[in-house]
C-alpha atoms as a PDB file:
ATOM      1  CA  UNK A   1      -2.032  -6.605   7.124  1.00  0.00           C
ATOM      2  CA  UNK A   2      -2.755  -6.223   3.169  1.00  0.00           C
ATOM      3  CA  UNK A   3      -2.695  -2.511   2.101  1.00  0.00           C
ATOM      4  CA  UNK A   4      -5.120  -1.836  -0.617  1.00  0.00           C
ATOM      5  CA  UNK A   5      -5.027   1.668  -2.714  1.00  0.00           C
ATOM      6  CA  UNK A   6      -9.028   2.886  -2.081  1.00  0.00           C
ATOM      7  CA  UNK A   7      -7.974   4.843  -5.576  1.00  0.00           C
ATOM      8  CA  UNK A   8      -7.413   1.454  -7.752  1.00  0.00           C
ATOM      9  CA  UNK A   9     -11.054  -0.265  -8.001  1.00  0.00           C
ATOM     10  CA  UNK A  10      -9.677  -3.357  -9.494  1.00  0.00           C
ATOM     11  CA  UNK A  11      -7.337  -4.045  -6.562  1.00  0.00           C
ATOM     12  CA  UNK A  12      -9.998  -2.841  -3.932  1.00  0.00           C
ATOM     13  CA  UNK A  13     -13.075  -4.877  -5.839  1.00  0.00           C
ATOM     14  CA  UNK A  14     -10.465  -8.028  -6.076  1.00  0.00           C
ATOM     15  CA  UNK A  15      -9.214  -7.836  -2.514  1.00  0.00           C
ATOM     16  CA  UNK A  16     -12.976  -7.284  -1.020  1.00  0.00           C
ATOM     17  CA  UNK A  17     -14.081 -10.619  -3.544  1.00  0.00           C
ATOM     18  CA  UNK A  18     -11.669 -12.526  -2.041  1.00  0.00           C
ATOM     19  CA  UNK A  19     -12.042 -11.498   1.612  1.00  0.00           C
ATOM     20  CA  UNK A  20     -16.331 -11.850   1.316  1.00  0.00           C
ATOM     21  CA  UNK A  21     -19.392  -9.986   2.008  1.00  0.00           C
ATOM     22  CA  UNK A  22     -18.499  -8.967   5.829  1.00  0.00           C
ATOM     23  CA  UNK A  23     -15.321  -6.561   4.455  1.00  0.00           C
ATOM     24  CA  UNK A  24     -17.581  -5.492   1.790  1.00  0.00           C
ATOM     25  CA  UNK A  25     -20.467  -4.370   3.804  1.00  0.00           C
ATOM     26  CA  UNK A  26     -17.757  -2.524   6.698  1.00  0.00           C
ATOM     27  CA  UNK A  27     -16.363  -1.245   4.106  1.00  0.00           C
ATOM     28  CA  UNK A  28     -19.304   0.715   2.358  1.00  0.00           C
ATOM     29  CA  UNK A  29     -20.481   1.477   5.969  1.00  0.00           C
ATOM     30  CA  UNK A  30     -17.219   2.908   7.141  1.00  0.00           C
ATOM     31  CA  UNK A  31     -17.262   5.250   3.778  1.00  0.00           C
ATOM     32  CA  UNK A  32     -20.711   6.452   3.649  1.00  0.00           C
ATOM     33  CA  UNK A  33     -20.496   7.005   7.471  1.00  0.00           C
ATOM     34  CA  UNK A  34     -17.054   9.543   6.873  1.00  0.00           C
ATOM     35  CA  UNK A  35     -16.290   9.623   3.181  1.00  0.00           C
ATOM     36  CA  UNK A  36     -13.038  12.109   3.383  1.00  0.00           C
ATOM     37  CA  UNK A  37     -11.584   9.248   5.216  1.00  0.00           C
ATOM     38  CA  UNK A  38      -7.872   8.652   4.398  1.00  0.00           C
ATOM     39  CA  UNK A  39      -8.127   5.239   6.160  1.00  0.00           C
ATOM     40  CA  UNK A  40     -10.427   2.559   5.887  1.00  0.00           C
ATOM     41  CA  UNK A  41      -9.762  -0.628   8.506  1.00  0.00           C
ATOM     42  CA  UNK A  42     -11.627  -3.610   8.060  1.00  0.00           C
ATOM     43  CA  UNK A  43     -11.314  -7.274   9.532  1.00  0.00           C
ATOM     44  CA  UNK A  44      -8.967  -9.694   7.258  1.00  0.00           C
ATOM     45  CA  UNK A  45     -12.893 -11.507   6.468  1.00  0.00           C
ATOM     46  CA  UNK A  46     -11.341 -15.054   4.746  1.00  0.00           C
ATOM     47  CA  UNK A  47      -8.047 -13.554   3.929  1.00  0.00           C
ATOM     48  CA  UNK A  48      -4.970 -14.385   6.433  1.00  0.00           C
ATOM     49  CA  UNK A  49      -4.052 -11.540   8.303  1.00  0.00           C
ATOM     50  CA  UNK A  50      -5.218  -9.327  10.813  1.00  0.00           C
ATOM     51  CA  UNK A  51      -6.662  -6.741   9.113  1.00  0.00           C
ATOM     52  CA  UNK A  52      -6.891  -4.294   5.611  1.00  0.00           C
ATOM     53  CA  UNK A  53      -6.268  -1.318   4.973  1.00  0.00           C
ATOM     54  CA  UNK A  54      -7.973   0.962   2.856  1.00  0.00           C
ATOM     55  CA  UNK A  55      -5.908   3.844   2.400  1.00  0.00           C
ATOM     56  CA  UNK A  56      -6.836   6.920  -0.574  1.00  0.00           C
ATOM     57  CA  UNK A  57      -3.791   7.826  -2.395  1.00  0.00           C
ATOM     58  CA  UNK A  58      -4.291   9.793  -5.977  1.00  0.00           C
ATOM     59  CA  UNK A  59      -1.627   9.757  -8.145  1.00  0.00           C
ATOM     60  CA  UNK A  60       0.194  13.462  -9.326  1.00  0.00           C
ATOM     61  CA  UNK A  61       1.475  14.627 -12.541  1.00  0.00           C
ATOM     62  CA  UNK A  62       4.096  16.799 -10.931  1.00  0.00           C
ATOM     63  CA  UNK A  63       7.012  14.502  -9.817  1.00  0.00           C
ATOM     64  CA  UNK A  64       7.779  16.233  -6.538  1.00  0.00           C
ATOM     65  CA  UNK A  65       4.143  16.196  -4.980  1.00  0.00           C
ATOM     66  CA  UNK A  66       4.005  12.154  -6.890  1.00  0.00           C
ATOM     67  CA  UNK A  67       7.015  11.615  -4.374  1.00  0.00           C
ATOM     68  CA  UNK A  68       5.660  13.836  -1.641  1.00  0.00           C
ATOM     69  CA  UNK A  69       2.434  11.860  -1.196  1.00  0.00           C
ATOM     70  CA  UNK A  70       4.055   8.207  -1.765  1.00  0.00           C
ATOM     71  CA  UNK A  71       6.073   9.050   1.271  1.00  0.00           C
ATOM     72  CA  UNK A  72       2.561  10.507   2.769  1.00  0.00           C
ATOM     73  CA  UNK A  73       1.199   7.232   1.968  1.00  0.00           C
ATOM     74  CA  UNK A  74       4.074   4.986   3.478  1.00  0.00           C
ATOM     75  CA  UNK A  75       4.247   7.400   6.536  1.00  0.00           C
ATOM     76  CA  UNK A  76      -0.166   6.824   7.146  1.00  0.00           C
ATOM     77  CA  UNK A  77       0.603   2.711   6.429  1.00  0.00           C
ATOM     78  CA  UNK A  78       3.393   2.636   9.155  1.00  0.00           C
ATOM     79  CA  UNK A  79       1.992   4.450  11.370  1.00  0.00           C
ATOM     80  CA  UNK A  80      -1.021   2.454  11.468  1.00  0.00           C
ATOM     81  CA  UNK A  81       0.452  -0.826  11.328  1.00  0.00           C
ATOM     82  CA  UNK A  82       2.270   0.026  14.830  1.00  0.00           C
ATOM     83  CA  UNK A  83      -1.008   1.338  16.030  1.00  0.00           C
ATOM     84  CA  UNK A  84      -2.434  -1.985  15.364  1.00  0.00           C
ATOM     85  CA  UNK A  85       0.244  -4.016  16.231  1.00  0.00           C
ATOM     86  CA  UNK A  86       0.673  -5.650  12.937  1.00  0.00           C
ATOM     87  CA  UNK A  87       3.770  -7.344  11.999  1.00  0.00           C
ATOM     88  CA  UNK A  88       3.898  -7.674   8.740  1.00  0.00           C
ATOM     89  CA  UNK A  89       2.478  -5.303   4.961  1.00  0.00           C
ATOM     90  CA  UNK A  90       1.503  -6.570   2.017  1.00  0.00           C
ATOM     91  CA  UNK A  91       1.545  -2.896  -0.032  1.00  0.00           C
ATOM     92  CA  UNK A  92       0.575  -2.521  -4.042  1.00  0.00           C
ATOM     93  CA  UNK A  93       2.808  -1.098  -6.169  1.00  0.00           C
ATOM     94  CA  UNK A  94       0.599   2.402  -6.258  1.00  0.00           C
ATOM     95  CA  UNK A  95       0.256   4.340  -9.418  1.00  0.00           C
ATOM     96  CA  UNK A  96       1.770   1.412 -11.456  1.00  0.00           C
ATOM     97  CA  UNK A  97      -1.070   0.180 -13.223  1.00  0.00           C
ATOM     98  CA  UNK A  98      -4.091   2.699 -14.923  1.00  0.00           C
ATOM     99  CA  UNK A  99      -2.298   5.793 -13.659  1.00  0.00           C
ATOM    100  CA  UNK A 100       1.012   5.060 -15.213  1.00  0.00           C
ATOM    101  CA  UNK A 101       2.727   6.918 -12.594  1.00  0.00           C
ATOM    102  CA  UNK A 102       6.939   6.923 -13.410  1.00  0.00           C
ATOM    103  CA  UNK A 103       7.604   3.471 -12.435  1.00  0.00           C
ATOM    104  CA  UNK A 104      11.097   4.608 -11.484  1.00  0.00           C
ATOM    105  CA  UNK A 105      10.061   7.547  -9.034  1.00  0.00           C
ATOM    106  CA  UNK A 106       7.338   5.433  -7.468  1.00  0.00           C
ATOM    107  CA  UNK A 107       9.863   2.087  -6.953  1.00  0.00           C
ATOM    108  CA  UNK A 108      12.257   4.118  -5.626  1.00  0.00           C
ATOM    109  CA  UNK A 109      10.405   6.260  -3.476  1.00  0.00           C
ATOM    110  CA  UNK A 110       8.636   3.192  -1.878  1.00  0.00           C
ATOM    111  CA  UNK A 111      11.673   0.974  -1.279  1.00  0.00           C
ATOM    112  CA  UNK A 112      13.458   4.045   0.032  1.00  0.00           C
ATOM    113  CA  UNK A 113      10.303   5.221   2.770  1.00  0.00           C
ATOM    114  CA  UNK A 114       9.456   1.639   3.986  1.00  0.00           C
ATOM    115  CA  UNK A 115      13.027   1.218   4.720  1.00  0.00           C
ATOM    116  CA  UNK A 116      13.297   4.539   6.206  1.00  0.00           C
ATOM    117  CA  UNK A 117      10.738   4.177   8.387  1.00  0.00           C
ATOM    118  CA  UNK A 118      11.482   1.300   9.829  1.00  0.00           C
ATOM    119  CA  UNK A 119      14.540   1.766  10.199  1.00  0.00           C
ATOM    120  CA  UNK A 120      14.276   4.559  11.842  1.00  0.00           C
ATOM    121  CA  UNK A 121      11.730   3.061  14.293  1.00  0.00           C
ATOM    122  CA  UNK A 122      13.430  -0.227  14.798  1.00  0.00           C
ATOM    123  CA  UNK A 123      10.254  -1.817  13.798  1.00  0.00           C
ATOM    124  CA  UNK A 124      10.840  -5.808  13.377  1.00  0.00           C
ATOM    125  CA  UNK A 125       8.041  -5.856   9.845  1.00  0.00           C
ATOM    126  CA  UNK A 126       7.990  -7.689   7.572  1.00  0.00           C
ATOM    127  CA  UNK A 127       7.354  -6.274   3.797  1.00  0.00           C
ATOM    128  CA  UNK A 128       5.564  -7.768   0.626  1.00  0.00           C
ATOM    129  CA  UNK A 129       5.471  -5.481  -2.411  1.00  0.00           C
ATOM    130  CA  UNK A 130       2.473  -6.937  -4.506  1.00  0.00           C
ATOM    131  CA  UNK A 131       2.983  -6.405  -8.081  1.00  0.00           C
ATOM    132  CA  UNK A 132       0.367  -8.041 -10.859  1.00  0.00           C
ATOM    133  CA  UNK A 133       2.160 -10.635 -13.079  1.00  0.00           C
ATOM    134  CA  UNK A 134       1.708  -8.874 -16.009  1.00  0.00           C
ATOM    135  CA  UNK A 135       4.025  -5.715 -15.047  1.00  0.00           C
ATOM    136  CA  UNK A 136       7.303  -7.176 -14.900  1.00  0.00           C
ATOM    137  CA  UNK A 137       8.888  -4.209 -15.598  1.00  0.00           C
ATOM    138  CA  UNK A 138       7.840  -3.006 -12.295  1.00  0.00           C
ATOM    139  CA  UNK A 139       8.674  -6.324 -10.517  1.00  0.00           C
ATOM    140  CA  UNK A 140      12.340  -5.694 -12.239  1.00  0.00           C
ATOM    141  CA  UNK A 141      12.002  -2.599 -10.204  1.00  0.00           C
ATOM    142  CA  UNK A 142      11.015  -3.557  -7.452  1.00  0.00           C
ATOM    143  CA  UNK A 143      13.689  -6.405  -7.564  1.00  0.00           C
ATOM    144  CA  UNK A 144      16.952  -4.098  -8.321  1.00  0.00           C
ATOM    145  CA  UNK A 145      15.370  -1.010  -5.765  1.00  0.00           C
ATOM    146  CA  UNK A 146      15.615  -3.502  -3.007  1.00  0.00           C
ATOM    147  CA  UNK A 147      18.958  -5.075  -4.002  1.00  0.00           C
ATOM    148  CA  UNK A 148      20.645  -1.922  -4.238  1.00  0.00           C
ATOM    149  CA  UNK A 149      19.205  -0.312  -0.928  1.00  0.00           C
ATOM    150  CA  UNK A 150      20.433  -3.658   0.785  1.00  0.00           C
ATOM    151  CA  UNK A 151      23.913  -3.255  -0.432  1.00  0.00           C
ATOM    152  CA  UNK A 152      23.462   0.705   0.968  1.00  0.00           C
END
């Protein structure tokens, strides 16, 4: 499944371009139908996988409720992966981009949950963290959160 952040247009508008009209149109249905949704779930249209997620997520000033609703965020995206029996994520690095989130309390918080979690669950997933090319500082994140939670 590919996990988009409802809050970032640019990832939603370039995930529902490259998936077609069909995601599109489910999408604005789904919305206008319940718009205090926290989770959208559309068909993968001409992307491969089984489905995408929509979820709303709003970045925080105030580092503990930041960390509070990453791990809110993780928690909804695992939760309804298993429900619908997905195997592997494809999540955005949240709050990276226009909201300019700490880079270091959003990494670290992600790597830690999504581990966590499935851990804790035994779940057999697979995880992508999809970063833009142009933020390699948060790649170089990414990159030395997950090496030093393996070595943990």
């Amino acid at each position: 499944m590919i996990v988009v952040s409802a809050s970032s247009d640019v990832l939603r508008e370039s995930v529902m371009n490259a998936a077609g009209d069909g995601v599109r149109q489910d999408y604005n249905t789904q919305t206008k139908s319940n718009p205090n949704s926290l989770l959208v779930v559309t068909s993968s249209g001409q992307l491969s996988c089984k489905r995408i997620f929509f979820v709303q997520w709003k970045p925080h000033t105030d580092e503990s409720i930041l960390r509070q609703s990453i791990i809110d965020f993780i928690w909804n995206v695992i939760q309804n992966a298993v429900a619908y029996g997905c195997t592997s994520i494809a999540l955005p690095a949240i709050g990276c981009g226009k909201h300019a989130c700490s880079v270091d309390i959003v990494v670290k918080t992600m790597v830690n949950e999504v581990k966590k979690e499935i851990k804790n669950r035994k779940l057999p997933f697979k995880v992508r963290f999809v970063i833009p090319v142009e933020q390699t500082n948060v790649y170089d994140e990414f990159c030395k959160q997950v090496l030093a939670s393996d070595s943990n």
